[in-house]
Protein backbone atom coordinates (compact mmCIF):
# COMPACT_ATOMS: atom_id res chain seq x y z
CA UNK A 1 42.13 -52.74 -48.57
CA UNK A 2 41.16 -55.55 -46.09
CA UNK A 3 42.85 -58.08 -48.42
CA UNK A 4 46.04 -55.90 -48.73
CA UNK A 5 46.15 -55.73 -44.81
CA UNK A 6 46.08 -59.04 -44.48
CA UNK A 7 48.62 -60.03 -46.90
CA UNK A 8 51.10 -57.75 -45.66
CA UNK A 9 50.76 -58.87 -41.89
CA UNK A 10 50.59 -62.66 -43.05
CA UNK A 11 53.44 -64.81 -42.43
CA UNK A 12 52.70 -67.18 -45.36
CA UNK A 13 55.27 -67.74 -47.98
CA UNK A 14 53.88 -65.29 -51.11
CA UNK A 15 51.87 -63.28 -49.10
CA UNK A 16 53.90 -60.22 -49.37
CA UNK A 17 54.47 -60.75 -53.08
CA UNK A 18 50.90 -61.36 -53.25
CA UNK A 19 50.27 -57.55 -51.59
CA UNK A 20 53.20 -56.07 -53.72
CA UNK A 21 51.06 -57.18 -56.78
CA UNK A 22 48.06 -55.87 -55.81
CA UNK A 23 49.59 -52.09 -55.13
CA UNK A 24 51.16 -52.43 -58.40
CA UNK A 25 47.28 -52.54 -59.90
CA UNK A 26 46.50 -50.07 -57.04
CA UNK A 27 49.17 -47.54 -55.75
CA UNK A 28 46.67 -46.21 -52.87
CA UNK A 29 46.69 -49.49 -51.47
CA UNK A 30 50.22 -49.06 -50.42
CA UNK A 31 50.49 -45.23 -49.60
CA UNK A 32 47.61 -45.48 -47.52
CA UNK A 33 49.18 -48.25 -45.50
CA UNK A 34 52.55 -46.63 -45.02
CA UNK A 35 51.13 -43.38 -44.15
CA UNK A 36 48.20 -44.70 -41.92
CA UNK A 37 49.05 -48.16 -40.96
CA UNK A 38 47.29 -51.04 -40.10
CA UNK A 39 45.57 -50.38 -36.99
CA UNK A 40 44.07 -47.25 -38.10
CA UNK A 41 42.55 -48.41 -41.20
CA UNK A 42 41.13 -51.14 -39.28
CA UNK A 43 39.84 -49.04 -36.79
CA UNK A 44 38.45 -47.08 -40.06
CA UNK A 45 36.47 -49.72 -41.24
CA UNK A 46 38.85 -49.93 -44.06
CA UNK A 47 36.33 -47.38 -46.45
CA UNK A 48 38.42 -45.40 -48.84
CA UNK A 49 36.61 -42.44 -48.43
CA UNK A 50 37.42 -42.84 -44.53
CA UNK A 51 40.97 -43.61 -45.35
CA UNK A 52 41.04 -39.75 -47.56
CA UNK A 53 39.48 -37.82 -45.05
CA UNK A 54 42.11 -39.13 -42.52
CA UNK A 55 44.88 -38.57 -44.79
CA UNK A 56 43.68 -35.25 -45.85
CA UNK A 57 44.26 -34.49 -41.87
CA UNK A 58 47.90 -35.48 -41.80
């Protein structure tokens, strides 16, 4: 998840393609970040289980 983060906010040419392959191999990847964003994963140590509870709220 930390990797996908910082793919998606880089501004380095690939990056993003980079972060679209890795959801393709891992869909949750992407929902959580869409649903939860950035900052809040961060500031949920970026653990899965974290990341379900959290979503489970919403």
């Amino acid at each position: 998840m930390k990797r996908y983060i910082e793919l998606k906010e880089s501004t380095i040419f690939g990056s993003n393609a980079s972060a679209s392959i890795m959801a393709e191999h891992n869909p949750e990847l992407k929902s959580y970040y869409d649903i939860l964003g950035s900052t809040k994963i961060k500031s949920l140590s970026y653990k899965e289980a974290n990341l379900k509870k959290e979503v489970k709220k919403i």
